[in-house]
Structures are given as structure tokens and as C-alpha cells.
C-alpha atoms as a PDB file:
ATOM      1  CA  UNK A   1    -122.091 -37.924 135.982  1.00  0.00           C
ATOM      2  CA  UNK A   2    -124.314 -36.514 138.843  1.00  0.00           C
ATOM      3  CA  UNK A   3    -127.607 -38.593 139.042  1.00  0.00           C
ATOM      4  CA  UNK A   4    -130.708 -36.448 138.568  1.00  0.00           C
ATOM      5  CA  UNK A   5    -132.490 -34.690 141.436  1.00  0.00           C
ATOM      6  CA  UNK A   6    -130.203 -35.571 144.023  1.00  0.00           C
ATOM      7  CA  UNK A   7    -130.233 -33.878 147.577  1.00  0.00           C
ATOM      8  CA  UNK A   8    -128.061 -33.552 149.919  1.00  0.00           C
ATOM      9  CA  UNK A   9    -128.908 -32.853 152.733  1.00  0.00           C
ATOM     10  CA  UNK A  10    -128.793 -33.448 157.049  1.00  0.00           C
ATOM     11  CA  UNK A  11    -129.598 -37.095 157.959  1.00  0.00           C
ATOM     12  CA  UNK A  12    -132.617 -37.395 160.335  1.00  0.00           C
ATOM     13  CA  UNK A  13    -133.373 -40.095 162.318  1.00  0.00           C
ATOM     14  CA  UNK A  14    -135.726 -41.624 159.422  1.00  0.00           C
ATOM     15  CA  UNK A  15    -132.297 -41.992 157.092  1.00  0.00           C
ATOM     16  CA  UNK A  16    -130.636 -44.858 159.866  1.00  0.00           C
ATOM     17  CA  UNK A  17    -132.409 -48.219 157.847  1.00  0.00           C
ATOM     18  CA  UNK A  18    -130.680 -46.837 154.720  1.00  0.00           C
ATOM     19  CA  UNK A  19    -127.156 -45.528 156.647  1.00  0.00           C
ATOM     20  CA  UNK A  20    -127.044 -48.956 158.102  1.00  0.00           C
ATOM     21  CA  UNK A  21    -127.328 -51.006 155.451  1.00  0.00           C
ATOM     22  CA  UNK A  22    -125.110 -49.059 152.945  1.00  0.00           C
ATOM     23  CA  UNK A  23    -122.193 -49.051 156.080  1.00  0.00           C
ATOM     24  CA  UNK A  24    -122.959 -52.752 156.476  1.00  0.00           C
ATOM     25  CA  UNK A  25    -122.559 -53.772 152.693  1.00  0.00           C
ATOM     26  CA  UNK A  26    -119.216 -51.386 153.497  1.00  0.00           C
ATOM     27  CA  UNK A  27    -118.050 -53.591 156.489  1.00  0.00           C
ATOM     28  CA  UNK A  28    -119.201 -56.755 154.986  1.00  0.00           C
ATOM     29  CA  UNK A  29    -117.903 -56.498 151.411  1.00  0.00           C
ATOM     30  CA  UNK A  30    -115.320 -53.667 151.503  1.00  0.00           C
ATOM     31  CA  UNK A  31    -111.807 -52.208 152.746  1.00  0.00           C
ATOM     32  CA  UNK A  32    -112.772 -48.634 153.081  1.00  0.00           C
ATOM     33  CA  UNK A  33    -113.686 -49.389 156.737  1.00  0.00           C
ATOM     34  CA  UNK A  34    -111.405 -51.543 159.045  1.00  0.00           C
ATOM     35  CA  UNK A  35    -114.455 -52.836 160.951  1.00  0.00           C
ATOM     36  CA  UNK A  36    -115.080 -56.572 160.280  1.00  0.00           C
ATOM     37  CA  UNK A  37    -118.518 -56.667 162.057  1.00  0.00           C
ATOM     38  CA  UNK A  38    -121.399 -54.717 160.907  1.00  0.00           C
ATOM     39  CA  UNK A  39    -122.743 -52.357 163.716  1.00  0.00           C
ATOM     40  CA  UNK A  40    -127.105 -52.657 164.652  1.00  0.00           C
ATOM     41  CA  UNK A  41    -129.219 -49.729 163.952  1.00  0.00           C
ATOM     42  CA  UNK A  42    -129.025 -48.750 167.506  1.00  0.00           C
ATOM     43  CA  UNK A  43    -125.424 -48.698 167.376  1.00  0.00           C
ATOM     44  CA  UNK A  44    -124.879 -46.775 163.902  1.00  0.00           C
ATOM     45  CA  UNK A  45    -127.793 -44.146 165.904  1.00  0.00           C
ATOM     46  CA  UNK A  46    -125.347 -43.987 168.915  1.00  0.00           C
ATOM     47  CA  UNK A  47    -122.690 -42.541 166.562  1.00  0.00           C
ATOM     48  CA  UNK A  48    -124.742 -39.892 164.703  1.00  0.00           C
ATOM     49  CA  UNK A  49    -126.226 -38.904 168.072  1.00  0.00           C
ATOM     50  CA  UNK A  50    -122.542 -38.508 169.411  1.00  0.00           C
ATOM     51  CA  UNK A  51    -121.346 -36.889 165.880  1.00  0.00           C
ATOM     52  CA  UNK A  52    -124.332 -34.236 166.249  1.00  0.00           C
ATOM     53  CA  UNK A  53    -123.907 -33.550 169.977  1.00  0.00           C
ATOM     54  CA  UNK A  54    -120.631 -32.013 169.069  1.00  0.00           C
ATOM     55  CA  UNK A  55    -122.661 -29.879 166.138  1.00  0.00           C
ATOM     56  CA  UNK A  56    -120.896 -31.501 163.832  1.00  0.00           C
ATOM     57  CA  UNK A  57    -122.633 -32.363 160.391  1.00  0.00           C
ATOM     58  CA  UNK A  58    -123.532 -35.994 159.062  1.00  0.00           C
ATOM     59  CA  UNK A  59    -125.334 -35.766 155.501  1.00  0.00           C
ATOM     60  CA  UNK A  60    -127.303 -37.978 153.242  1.00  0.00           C
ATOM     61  CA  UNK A  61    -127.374 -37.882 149.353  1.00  0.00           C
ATOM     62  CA  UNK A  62    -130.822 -38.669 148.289  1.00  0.00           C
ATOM     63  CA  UNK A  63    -132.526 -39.380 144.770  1.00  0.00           C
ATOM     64  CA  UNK A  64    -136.275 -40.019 145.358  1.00  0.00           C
ATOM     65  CA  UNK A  65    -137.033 -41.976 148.487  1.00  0.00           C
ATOM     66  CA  UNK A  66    -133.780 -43.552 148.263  1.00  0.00           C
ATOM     67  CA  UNK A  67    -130.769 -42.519 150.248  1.00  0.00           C
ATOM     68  CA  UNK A  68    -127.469 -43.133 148.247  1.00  0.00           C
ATOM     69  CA  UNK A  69    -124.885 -42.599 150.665  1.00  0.00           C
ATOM     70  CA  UNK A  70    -123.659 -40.356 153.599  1.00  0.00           C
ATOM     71  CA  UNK A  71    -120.975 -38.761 154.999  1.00  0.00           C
ATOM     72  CA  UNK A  72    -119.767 -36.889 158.669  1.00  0.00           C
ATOM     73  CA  UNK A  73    -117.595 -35.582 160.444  1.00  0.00           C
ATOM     74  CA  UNK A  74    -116.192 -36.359 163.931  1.00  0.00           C
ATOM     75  CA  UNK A  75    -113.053 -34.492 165.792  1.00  0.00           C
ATOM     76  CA  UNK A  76    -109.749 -36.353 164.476  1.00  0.00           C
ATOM     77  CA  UNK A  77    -109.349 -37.615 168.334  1.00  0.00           C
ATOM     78  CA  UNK A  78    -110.809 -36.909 171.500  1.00  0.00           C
ATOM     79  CA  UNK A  79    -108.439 -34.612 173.512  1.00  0.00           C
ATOM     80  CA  UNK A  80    -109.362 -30.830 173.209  1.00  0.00           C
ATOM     81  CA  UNK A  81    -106.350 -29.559 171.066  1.00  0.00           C
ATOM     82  CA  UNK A  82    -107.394 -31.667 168.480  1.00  0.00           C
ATOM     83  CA  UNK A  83    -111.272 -29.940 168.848  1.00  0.00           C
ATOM     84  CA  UNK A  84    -110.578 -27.583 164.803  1.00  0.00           C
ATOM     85  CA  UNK A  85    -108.960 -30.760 163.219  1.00  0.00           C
ATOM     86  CA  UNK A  86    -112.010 -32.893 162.169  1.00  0.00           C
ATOM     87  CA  UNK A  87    -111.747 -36.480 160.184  1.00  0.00           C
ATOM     88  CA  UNK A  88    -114.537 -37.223 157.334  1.00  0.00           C
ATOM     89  CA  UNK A  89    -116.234 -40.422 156.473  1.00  0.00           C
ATOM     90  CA  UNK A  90    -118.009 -41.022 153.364  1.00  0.00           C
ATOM     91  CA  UNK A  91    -119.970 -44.179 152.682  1.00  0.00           C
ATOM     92  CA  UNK A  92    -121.732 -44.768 149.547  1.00  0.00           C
ATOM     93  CA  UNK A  93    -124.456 -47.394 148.212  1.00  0.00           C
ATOM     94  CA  UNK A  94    -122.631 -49.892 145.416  1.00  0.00           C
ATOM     95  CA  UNK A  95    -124.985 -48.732 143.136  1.00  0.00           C
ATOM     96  CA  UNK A  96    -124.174 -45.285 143.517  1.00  0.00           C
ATOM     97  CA  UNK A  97    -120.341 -45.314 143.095  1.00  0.00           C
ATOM     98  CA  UNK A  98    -118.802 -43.663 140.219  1.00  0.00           C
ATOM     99  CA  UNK A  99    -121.779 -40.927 139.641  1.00  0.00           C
ATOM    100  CA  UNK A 100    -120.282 -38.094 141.438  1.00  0.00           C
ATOM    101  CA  UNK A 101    -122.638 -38.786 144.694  1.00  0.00           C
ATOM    102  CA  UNK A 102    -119.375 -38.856 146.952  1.00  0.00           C
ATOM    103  CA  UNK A 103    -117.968 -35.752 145.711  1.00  0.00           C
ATOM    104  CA  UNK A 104    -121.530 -33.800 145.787  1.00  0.00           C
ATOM    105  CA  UNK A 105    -121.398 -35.137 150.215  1.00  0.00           C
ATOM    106  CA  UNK A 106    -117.761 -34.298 150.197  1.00  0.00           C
ATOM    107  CA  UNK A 107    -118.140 -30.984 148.679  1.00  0.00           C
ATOM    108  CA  UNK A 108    -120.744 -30.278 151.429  1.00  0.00           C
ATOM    109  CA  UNK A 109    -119.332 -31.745 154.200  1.00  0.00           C
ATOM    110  CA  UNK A 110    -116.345 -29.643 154.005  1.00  0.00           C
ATOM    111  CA  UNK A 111    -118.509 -26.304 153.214  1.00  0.00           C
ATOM    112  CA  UNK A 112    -120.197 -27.141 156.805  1.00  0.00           C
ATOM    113  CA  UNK A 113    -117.234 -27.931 158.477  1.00  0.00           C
ATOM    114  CA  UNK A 114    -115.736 -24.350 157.692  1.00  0.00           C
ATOM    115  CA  UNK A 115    -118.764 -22.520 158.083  1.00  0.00           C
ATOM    116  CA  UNK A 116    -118.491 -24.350 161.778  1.00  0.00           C
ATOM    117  CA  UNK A 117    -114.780 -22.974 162.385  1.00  0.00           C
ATOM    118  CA  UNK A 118    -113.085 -26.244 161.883  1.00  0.00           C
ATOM    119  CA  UNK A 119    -109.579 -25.555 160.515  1.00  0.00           C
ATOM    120  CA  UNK A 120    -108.228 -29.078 159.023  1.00  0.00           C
ATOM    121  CA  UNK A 121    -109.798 -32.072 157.594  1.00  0.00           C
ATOM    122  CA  UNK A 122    -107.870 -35.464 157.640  1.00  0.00           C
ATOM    123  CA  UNK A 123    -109.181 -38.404 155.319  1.00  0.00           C
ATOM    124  CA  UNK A 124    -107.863 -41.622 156.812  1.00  0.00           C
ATOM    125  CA  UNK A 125    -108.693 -43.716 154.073  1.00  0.00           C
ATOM    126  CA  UNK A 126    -108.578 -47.574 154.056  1.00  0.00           C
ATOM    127  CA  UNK A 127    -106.773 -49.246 151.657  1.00  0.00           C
ATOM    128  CA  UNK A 128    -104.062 -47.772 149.888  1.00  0.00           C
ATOM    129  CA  UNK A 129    -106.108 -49.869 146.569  1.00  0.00           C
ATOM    130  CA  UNK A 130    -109.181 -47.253 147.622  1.00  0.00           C
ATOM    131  CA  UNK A 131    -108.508 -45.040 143.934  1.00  0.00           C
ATOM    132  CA  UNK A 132    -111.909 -43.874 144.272  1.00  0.00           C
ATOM    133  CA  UNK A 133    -111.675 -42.197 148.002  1.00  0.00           C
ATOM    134  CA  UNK A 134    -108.304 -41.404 147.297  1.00  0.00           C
ATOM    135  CA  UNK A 135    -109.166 -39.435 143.901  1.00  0.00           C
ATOM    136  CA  UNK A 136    -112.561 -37.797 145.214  1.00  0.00           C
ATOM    137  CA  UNK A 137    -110.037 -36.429 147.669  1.00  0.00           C
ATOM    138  CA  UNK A 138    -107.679 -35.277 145.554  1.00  0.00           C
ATOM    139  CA  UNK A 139    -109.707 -33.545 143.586  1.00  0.00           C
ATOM    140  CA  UNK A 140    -111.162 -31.664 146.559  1.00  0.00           C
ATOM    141  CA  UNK A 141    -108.002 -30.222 147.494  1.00  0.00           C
ATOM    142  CA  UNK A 142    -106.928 -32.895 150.149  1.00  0.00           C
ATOM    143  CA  UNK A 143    -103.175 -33.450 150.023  1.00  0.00           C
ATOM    144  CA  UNK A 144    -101.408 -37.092 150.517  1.00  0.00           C
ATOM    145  CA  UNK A 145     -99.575 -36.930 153.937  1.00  0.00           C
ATOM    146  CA  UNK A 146     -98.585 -40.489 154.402  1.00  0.00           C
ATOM    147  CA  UNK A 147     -99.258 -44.190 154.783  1.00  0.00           C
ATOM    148  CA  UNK A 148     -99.904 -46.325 157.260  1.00  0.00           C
ATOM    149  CA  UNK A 149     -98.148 -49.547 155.655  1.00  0.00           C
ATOM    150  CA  UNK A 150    -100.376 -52.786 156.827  1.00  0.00           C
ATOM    151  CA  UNK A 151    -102.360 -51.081 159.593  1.00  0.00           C
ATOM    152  CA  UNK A 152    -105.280 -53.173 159.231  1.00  0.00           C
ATOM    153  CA  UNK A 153    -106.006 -57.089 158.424  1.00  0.00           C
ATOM    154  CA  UNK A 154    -109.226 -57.840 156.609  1.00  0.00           C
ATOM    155  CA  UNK A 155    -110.089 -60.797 154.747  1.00  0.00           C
ATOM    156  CA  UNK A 156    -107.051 -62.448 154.664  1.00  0.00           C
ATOM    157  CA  UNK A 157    -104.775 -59.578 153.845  1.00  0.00           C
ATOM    158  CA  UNK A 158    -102.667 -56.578 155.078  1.00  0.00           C
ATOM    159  CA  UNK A 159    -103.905 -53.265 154.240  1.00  0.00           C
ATOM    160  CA  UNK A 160    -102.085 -49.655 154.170  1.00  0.00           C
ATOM    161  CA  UNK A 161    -104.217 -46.999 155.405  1.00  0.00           C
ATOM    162  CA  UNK A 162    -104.038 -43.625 153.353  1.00  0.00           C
ATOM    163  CA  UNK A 163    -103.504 -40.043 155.077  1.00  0.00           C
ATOM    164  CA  UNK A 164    -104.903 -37.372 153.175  1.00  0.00           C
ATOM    165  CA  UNK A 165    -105.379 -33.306 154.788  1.00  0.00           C
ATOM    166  CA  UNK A 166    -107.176 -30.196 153.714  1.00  0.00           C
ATOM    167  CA  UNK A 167    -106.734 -27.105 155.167  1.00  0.00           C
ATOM    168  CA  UNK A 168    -110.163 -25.433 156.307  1.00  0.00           C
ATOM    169  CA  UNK A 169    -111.106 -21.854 156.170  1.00  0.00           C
ATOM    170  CA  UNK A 170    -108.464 -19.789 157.286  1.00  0.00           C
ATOM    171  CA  UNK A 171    -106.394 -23.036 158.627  1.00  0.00           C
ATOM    172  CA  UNK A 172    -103.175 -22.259 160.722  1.00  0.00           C
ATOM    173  CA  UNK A 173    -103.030 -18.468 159.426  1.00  0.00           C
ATOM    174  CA  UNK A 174    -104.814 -17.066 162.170  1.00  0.00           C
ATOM    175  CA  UNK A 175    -105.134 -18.071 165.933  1.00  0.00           C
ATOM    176  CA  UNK A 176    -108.235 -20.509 166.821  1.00  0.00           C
ATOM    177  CA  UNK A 177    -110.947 -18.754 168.172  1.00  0.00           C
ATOM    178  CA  UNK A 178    -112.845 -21.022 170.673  1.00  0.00           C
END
């Protein structure tokens, strides 16, 4: 169930309160993110400056005044042959889990990413346990291509980390046009 009235839409600067406390609940509480440390407000604004100097998208959902989530895109790694294979991120608030929100920022994310020219989409998803990543995924069209078995350790444990792809656009049909 989608809630009512919800946006999405391009984060501004005015969305980082919100983006940082729903990653930090994320970091602090969850195993969707391998980071054990919550990042400062000037650090998560670092990131969305770098994601955005590359004219990549990062979204917000929003309901109200009340951002619900978010979700970007950076390049998969940094060397240039890797520059039309992007990896999304998706972070949601815990009370907006389970309403559709991630699939309306998904859905989005990747319909920006193609319009931009970007021909593959990895989710590297932590925590093989993730079923709600892993499904929204899924039923996007992203593939399973592997696991990372115990990649990560967070509290007290070994986690797998999930590989999913998407092709974008016209994928590896056609040659890239720069």
C-alpha cells in the first residue's frame, strides 16, 4: 500500500536533517549498510554533493513535511570503464517500510538513471536476511548474480552480501556512447 500524497522527488540541501537521521537509524540499528558508525550531516552532504557532481540522481520520498526515505545512485567503482554501470542505495524511515515507499524511489531512480545513459544497475545488498531489498529488487527486474558469503561483521555476526543487476536502457546491445 502506497501512503497518500507521496512525492518523490530530487533531494535539496533542506532534505540532509531527515537523510541523516533515517541513514543513521540504518547504521545504528540495521544490516542493510556495512557501516558501524553513523556519518555527521556534513559528511552525509559530502556524498550527495559528490553523487550530484557526477549528474547522477539522489531522491527523497516525501508525505507532508516529512521525508520518508531516499535513494541514489553512484558509479559501481571509480575507474572510467565502469562510468554506464551505476550501484543504487535505498534507505528508508522504519516507519515507512512495507508501504511501497522503496519501490515508488526505486522505480524512479532507475527511470533517471536510463534517461542519463547509464546501462546497468547493480544492488549490493547487505544481508543475505534483507527479504525486503532483495524482493523490491526482484520485482523491479533486478536479477540475483551472486553472494558475497560473510563479507561484512556487524553486531556480533557474519553477514553475506547480496548481488543483484538490471540491465538499463539499451544495456550491452549497442556500443556506449560517451
Amino acid at each position: 500500500m502506497t501512503p497518500p500524497s507521496l512525492l518523490i522527488r530530487p533531494s535539496t540541501a533542506a532534505d540532509l536533517p531527515a537523510i541523516t537521521a533515517v541513514y543513521a537509524h540504518a547504521v545504528l540499528q540495521g544490516t542493510g549498510t556495512f557501516e558501524l558508525e553513523p556519518p555527521d550531516l556534513a559528511e552525509m552532504a559530502r556524498r550527495r554533493d559528490d553523487v550530484l557532481s557526477k549528474h547522477l540522481p539522489w531522491l527523497v520520498a516525501q508525505q507532508g513535511d516529512r521525508v520518508l526515505g531516499y535513494a541514489y545512485a553512484n558509479h559501481f567503482r571509480p575507474r572510467l570503464a565502469y562510468r554506464f554501470c551505476l550501484e543504487d542505495s535505498i534507505y528508508l524511515h522504519q516507519d515507512a517500510r512495507g508501504q511501497g515507499v522503496g519501490r515508488l524511489l526505486l522505480t524512479e531512480l532507475v527511470s533517471r538513471c536510463e534517461a542519463a545513459g547509464a546501462r546497468q544497475m547493480l544492488a549490493v545488498i547487505g544481508d543475505a536476511a534483507n527479504l525486503g531489498s532483495v524482493g523490491v529488487h526482484a520485482a523491479l527486474g533486478f536479477e540475483h548474480s551472486g553472494v558475497l558469503k560473510a563479507a561484512g561483521w556487524k553486531f556480533d555476526r557474519w553477514l553475506d552480501v547480496v548481488l543483484m543487476q538490471r540491465t538499463l536502457g539499451s544495456g550491452a546491445t549497442l556500443p556506449a556512447q560517451d
